[in-house]
N, C-alpha and C. Protein backbone atom coordinates (compact mmCIF):
# COMPACT_ATOMS: atom_id res chain seq x y z
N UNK A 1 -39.62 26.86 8.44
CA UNK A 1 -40.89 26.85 9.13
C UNK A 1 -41.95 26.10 8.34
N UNK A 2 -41.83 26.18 7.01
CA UNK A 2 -43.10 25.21 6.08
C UNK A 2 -42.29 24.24 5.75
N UNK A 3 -41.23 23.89 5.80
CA UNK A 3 -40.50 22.69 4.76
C UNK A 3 -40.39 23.11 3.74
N UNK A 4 -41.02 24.46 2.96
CA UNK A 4 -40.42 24.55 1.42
C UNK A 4 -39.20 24.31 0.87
N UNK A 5 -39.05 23.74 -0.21
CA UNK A 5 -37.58 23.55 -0.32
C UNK A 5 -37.35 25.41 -1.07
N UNK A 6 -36.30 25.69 -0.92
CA UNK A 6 -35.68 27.21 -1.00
C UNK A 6 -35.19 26.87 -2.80
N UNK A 7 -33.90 26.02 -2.51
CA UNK A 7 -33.06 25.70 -3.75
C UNK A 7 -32.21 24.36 -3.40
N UNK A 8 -31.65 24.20 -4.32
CA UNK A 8 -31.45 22.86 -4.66
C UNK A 8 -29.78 22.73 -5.85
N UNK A 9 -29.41 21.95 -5.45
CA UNK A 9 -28.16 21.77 -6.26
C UNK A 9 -27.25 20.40 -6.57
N UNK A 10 -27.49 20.06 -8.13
CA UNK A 10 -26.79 18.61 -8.03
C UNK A 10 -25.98 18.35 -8.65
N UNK A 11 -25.55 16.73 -8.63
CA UNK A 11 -23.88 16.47 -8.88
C UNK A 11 -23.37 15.60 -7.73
N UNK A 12 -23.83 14.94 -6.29
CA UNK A 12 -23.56 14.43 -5.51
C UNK A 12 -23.49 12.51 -5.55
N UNK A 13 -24.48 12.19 -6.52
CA UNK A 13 -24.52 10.74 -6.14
C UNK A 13 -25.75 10.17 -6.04
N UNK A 14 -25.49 9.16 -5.72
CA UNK A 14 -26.73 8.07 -5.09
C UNK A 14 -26.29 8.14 -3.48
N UNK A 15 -25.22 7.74 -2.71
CA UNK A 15 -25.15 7.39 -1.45
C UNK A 15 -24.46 8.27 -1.03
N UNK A 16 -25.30 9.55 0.25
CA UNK A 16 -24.56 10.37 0.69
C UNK A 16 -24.53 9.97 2.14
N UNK A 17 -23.46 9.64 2.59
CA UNK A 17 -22.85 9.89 4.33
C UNK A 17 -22.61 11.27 4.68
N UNK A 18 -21.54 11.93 4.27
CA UNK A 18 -21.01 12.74 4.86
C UNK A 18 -22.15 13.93 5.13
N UNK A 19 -21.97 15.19 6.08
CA UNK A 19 -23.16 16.02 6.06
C UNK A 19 -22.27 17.10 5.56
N UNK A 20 -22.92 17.58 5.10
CA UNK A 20 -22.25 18.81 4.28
C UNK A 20 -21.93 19.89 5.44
N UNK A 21 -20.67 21.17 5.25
CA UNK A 21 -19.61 21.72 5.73
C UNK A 21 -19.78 23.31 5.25
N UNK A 22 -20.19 24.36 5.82
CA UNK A 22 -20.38 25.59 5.38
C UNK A 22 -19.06 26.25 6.75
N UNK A 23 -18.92 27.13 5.68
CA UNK A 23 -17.51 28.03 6.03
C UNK A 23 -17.19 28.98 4.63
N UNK A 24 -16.74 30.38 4.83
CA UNK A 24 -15.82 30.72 4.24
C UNK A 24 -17.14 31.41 2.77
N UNK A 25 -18.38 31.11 3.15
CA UNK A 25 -19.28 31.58 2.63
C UNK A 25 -19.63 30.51 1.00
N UNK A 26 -19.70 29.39 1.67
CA UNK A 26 -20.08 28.48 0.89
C UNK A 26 -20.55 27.35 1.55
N UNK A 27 -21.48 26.36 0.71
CA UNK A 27 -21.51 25.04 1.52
C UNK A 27 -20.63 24.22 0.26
N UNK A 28 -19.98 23.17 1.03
CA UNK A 28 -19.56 22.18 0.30
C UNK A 28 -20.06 20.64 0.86
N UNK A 29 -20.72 20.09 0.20
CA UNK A 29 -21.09 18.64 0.03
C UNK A 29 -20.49 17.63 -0.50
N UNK A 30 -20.02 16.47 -0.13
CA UNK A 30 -19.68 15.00 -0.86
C UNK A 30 -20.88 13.98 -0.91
N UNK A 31 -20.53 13.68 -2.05
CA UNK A 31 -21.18 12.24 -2.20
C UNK A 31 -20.79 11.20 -2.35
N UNK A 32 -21.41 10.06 -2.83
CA UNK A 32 -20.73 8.78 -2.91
C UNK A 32 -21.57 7.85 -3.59
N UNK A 33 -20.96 6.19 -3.72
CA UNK A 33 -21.68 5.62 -4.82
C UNK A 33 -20.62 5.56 -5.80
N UNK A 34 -21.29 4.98 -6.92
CA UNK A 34 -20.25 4.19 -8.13
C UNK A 34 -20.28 5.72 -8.88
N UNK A 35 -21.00 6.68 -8.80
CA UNK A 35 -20.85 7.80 -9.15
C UNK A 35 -21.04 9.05 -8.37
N UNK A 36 -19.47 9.27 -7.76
CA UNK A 36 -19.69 10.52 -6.54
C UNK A 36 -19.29 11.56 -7.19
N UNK A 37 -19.91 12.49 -5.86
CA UNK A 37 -19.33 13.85 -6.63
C UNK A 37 -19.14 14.73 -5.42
N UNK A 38 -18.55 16.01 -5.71
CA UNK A 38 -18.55 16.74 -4.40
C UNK A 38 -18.78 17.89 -5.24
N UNK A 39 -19.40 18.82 -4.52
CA UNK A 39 -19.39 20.22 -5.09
C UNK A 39 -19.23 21.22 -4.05
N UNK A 40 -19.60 22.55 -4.15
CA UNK A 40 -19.44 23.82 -3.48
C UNK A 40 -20.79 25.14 -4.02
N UNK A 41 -21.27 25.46 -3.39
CA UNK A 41 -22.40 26.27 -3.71
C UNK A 41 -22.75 27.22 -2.95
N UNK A 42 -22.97 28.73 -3.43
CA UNK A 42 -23.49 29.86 -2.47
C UNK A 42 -24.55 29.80 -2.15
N UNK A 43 -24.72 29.71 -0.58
CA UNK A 43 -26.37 29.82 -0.29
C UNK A 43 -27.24 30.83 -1.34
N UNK A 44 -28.79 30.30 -1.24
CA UNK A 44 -29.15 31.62 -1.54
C UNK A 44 -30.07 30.82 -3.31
N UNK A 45 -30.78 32.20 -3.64
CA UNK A 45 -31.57 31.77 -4.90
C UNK A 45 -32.87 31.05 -4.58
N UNK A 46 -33.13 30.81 -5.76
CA UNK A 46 -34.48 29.86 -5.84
C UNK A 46 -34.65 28.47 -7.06
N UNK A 47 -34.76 27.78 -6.85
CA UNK A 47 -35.03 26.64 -7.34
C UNK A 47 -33.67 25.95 -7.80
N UNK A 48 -33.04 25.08 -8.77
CA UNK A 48 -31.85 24.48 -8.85
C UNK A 48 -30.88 25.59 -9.37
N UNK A 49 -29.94 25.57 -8.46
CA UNK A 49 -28.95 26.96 -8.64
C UNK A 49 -27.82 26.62 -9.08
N UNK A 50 -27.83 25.11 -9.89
CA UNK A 50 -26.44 24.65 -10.42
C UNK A 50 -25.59 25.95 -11.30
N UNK A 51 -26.27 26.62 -12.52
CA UNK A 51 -25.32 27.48 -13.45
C UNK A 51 -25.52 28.96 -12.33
N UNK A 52 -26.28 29.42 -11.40
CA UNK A 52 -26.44 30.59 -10.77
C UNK A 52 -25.44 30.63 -9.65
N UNK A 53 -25.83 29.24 -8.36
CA UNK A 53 -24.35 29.76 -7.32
C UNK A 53 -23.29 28.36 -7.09
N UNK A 54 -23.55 27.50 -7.98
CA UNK A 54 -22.35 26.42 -8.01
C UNK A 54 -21.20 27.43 -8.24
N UNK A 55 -19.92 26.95 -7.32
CA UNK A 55 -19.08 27.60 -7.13
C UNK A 55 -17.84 26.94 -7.94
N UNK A 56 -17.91 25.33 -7.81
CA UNK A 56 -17.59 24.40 -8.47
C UNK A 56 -17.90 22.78 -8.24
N UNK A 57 -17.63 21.88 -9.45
CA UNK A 57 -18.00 20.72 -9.23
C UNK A 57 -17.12 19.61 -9.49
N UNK A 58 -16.63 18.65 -9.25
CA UNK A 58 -15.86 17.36 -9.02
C UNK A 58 -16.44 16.22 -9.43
N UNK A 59 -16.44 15.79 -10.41
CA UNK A 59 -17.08 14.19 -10.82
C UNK A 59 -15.93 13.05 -10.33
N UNK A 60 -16.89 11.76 -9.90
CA UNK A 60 -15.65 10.70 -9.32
C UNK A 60 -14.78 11.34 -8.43
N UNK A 61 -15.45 11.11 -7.45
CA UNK A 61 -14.62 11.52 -6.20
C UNK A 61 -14.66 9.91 -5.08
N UNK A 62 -13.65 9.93 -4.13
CA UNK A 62 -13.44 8.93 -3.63
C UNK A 62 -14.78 9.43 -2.61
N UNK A 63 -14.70 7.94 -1.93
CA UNK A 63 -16.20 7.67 -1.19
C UNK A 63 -15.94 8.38 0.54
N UNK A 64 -16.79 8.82 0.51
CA UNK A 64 -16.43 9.58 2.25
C UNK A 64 -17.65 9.23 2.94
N UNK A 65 -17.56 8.71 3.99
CA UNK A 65 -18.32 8.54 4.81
C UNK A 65 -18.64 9.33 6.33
N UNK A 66 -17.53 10.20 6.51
CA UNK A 66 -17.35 11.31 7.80
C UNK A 66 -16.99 12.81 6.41
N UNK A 67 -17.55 14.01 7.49
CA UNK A 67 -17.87 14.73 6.95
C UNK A 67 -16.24 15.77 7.22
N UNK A 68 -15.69 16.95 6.51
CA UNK A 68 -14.34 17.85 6.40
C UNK A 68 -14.76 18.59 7.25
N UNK A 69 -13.76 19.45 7.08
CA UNK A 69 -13.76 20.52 7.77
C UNK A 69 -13.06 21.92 6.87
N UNK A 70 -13.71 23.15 6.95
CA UNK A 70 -12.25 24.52 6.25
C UNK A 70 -12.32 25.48 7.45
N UNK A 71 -10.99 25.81 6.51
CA UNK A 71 -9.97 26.47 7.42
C UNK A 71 -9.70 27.30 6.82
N UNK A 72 -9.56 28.75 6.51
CA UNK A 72 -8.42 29.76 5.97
C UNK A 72 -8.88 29.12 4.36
N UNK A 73 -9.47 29.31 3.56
CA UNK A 73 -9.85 29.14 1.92
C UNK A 73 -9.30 27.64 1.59
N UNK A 74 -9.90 26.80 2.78
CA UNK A 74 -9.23 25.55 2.36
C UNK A 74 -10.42 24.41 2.89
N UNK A 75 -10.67 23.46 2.30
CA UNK A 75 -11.71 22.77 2.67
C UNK A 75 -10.62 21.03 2.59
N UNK A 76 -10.44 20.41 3.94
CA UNK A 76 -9.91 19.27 4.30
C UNK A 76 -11.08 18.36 4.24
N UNK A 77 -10.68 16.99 3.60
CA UNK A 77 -11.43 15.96 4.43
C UNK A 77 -10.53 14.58 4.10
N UNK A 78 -11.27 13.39 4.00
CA UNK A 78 -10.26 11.92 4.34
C UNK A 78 -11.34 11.15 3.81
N UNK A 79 -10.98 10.32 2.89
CA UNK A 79 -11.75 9.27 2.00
C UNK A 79 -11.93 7.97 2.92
N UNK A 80 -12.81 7.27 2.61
CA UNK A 80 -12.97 6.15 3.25
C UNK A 80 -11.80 5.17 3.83
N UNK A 81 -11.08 5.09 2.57
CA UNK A 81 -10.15 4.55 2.50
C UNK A 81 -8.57 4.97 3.01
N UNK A 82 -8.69 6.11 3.73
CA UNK A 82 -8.09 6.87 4.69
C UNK A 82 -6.52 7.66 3.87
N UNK A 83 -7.15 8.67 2.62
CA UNK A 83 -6.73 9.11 2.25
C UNK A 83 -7.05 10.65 2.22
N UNK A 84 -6.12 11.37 2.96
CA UNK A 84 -6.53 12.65 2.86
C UNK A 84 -6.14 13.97 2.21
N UNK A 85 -7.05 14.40 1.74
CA UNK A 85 -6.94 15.99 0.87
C UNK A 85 -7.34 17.21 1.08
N UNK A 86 -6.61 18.07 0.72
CA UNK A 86 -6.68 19.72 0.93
C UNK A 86 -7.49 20.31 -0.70
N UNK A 87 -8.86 20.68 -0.43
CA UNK A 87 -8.80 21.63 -1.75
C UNK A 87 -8.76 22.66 -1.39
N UNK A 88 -8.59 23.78 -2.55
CA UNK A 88 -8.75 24.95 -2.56
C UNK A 88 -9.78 25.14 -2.96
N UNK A 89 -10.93 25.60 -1.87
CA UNK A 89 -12.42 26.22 -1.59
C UNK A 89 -12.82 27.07 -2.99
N UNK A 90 -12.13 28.33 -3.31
CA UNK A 90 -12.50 28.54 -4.18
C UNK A 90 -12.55 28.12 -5.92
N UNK A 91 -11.52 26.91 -6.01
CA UNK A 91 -11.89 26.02 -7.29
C UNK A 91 -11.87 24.84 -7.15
N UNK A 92 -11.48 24.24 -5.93
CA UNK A 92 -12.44 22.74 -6.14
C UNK A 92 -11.03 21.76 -6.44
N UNK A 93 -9.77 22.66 -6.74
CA UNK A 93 -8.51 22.15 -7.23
C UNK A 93 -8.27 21.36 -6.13
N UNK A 94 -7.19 19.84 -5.85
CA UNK A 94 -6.31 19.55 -4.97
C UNK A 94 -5.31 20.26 -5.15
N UNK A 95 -4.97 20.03 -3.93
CA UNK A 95 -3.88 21.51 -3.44
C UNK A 95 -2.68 20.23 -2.92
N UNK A 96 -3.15 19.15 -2.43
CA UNK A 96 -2.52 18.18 -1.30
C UNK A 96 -3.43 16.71 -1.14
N UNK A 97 -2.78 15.72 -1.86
CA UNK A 97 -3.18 14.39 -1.28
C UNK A 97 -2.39 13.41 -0.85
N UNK A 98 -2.64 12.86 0.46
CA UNK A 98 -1.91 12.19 0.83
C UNK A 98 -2.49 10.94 1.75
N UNK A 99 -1.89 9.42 1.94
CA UNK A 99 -2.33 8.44 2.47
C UNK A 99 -2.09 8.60 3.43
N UNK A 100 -2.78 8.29 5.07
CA UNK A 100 -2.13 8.79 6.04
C UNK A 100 -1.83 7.19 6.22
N UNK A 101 -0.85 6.78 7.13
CA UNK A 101 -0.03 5.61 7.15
C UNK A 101 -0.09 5.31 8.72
N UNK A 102 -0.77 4.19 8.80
CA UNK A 102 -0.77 3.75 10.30
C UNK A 102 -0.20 2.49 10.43
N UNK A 103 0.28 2.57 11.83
CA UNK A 103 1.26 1.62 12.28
C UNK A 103 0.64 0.02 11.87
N UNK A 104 -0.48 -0.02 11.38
CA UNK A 104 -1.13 -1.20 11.38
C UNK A 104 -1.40 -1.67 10.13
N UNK A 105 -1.22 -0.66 9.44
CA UNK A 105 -1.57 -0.92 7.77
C UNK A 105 -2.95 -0.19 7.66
N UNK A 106 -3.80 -0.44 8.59
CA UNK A 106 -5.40 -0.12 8.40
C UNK A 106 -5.68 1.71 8.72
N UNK A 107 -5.74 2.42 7.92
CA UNK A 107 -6.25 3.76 7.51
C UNK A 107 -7.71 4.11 7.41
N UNK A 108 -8.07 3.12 7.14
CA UNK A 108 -9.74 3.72 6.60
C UNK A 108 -10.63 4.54 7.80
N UNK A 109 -11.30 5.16 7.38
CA UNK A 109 -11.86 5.92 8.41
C UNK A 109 -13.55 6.01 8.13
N UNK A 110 -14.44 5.77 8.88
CA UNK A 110 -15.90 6.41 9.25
C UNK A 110 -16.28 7.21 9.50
N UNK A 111 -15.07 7.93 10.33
CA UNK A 111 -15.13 9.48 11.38
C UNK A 111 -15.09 10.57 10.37
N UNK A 112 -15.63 11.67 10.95
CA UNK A 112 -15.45 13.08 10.33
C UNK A 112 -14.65 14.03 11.38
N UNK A 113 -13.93 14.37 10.49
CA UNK A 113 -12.79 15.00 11.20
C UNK A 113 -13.08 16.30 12.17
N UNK A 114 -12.13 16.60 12.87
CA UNK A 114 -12.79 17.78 13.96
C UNK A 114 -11.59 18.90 13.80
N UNK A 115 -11.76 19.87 13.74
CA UNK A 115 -11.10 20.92 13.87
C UNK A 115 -10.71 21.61 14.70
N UNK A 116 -9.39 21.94 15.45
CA UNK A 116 -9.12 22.84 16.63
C UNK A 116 -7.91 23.89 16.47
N UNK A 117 -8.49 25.10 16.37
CA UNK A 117 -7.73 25.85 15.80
C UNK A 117 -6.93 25.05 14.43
N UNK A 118 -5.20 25.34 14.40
CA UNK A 118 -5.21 24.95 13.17
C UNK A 118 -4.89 23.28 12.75
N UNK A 119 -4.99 22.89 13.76
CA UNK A 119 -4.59 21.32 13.30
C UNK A 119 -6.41 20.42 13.33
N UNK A 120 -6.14 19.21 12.94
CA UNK A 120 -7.38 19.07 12.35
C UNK A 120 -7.10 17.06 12.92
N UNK A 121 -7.95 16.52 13.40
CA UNK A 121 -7.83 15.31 14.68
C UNK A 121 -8.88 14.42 13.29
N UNK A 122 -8.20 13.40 13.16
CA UNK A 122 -8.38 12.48 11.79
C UNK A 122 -8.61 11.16 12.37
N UNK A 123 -9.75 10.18 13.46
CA UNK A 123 -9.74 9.05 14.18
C UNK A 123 -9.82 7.92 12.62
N UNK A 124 -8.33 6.88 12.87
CA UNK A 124 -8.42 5.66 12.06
C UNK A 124 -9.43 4.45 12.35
N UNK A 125 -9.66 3.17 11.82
CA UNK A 125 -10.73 2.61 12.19
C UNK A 125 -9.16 1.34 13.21
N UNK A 126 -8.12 1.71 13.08
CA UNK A 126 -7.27 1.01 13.75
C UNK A 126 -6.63 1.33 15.13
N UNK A 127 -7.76 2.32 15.10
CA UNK A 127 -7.69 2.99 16.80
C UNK A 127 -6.31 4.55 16.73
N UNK A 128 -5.98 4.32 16.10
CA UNK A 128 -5.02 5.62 15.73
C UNK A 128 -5.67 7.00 15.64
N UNK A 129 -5.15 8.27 15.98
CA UNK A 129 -5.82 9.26 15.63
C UNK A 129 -4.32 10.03 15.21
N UNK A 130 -4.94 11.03 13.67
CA UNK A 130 -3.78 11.53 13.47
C UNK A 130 -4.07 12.90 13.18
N UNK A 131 -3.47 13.96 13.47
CA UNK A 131 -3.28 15.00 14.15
C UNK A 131 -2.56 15.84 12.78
N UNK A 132 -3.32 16.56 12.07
CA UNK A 132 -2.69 17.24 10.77
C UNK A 132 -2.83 18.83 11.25
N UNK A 133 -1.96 19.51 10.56
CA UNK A 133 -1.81 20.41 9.97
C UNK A 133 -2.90 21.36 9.39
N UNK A 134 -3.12 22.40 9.70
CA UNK A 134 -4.44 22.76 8.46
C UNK A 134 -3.88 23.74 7.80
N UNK A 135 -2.87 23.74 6.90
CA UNK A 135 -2.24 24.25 6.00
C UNK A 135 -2.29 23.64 4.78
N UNK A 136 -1.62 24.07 4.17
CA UNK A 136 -1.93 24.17 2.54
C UNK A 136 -0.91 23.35 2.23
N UNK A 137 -0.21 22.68 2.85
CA UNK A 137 1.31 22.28 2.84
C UNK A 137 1.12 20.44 3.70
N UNK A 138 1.15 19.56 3.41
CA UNK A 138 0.63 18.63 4.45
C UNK A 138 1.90 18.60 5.14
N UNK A 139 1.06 18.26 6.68
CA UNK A 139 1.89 18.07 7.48
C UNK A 139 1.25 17.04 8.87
N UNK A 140 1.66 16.15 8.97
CA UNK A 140 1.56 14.87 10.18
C UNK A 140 2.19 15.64 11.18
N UNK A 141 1.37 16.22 12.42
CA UNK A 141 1.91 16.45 13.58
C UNK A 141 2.52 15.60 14.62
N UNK A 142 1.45 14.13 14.48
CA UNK A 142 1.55 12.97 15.42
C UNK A 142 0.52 12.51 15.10
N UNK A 143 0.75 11.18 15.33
CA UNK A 143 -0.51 9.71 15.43
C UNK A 143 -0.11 9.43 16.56
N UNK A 144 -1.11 8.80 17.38
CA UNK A 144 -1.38 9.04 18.62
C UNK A 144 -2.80 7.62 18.38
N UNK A 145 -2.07 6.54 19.65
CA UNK A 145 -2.66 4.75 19.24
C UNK A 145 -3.87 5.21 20.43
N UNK A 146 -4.79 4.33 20.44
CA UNK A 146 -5.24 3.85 21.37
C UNK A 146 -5.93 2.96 21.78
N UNK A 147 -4.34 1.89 21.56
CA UNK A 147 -4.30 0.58 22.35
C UNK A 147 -4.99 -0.32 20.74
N UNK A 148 -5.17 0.05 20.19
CA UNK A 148 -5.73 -1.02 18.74
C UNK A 148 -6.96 -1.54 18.84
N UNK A 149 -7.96 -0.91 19.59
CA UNK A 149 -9.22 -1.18 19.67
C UNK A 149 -9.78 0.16 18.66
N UNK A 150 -10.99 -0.55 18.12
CA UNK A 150 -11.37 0.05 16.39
C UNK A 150 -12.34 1.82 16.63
N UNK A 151 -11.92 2.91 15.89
CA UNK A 151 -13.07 3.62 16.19
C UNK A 151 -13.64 3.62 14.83
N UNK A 152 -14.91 3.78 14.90
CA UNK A 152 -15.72 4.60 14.27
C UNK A 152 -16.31 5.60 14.16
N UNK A 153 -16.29 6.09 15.69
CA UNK A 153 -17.04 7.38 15.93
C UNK A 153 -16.33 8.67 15.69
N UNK A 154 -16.81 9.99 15.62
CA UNK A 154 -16.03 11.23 15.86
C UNK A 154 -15.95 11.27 17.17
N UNK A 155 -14.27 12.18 16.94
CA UNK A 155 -13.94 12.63 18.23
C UNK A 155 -15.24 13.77 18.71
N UNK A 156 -15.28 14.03 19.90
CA UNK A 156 -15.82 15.17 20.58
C UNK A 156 -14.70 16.01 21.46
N UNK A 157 -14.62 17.34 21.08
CA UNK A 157 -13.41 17.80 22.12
C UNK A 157 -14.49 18.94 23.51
N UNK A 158 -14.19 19.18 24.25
CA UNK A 158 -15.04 20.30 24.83
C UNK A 158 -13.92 20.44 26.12
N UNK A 159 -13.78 21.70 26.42
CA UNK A 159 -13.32 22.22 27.00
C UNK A 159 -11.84 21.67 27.36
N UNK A 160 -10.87 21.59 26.39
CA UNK A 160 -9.86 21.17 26.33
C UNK A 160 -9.39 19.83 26.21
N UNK A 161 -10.44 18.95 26.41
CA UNK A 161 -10.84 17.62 26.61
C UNK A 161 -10.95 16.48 25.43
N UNK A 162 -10.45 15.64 24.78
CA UNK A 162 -10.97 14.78 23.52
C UNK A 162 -11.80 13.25 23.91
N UNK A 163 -12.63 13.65 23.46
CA UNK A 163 -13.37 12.36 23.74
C UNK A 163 -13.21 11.33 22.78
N UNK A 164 -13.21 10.02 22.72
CA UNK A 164 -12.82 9.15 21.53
C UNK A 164 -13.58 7.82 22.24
N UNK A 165 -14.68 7.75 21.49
CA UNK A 165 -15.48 6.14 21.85
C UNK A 165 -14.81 5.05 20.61
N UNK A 166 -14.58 4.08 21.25
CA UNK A 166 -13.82 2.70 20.60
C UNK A 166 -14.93 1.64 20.83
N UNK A 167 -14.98 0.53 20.25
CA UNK A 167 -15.94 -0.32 20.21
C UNK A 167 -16.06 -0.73 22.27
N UNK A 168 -14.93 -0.49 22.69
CA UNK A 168 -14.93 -1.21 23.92
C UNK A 168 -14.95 -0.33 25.44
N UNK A 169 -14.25 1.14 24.24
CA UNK A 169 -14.45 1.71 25.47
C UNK A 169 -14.96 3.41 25.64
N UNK A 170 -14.89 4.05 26.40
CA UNK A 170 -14.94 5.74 25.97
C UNK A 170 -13.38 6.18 26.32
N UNK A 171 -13.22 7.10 26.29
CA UNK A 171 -11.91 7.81 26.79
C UNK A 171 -11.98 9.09 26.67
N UNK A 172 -10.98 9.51 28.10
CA UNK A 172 -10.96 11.08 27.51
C UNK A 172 -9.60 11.41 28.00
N UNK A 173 -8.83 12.27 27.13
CA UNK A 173 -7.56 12.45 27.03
C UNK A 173 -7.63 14.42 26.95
N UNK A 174 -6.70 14.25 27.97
CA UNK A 174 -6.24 16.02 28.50
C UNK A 174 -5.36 16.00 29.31
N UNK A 175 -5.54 17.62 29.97
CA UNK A 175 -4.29 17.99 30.94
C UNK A 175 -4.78 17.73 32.05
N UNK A 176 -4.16 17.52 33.41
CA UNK A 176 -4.74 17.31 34.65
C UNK A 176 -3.55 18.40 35.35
């Protein structure tokens, strides 16, 4: 209601894209830049709460430009460069990294991933969307093309429905 700032917590960078991801009774943030970082922090406190509710912190982290998602004590997301990882929420550890591999060579991603129940919808910039697992264990359900026109955007799902804008077109993919 005033704009006061509450608290504050750093370790992120110079260039942040992604928007930070609360679940599981934490927020977790990425950053980016020639010096990124990601961390994890309990709401709450007053003024910089790095030694009070930093939960943990990550120096040099790959560059993200779309924001994760958690699931069950697990915080997912996918590097620019369309590499994706599982930490474990409560230390910040990789649990799981892996390149996801598209039919085209081209992986990199802009998008921030979307969550539905437990699998987790990953849009490539090579029009691919790939369809993980949200386990602790990686697992490729399916990649799934569409047609090799580029996304950048996040999916939108609503009411059973996935929406996926491509430079050329919209789409929406479901049951009829």
């Amino acid at each position: 209601m005033t704009g006061l700032e509450y608290w504050s917590a750093s370790g992120l960078g110079s260039h942040i894209k992604a928007s930070p991801v609360w679940g599981n009774g934490v927020v977790v943030a990425m950053g980016g830049g020639p010096v990124a970082g990601a961390l994890a922090v309990k709401p709450g406190g007053k003024g910089t709460v790095d030694e009070t509710h930093r939960v943990w912190l990550r120096n040099r982290v790959r560059n993200r430009i779309g924001s994760g998602v958690i699931h069950e004590g697990h915080f997912y997301t996918v590097s620019e460069v369309g590499i994706a990882e599982c930490l474990d929420l409560r230390t910040g550890q990789t649990v799981w990294e892996e390149r996801l591999q598209s039919a085209s060579g081209r992986s990199a991603t802009w998008s921030s991933m979307v969550l539905v129940r437990d699998r987790i919808y990953v849009p490539v910039q090579s029009g691919d969307v790939f369809v993980l697992r949200a386990k602790p264990k990686f697992e490729v359900l399916g990649v799934n093309s569409i047609g090799g026109e580029t996304i950048n955007a996040s999916l939108a799902i609503s009411q059973g429905e996935i929406f996926i804008r491509t430079f050329k077109h919209l789409w929406c993919i479901g049951r009829r």
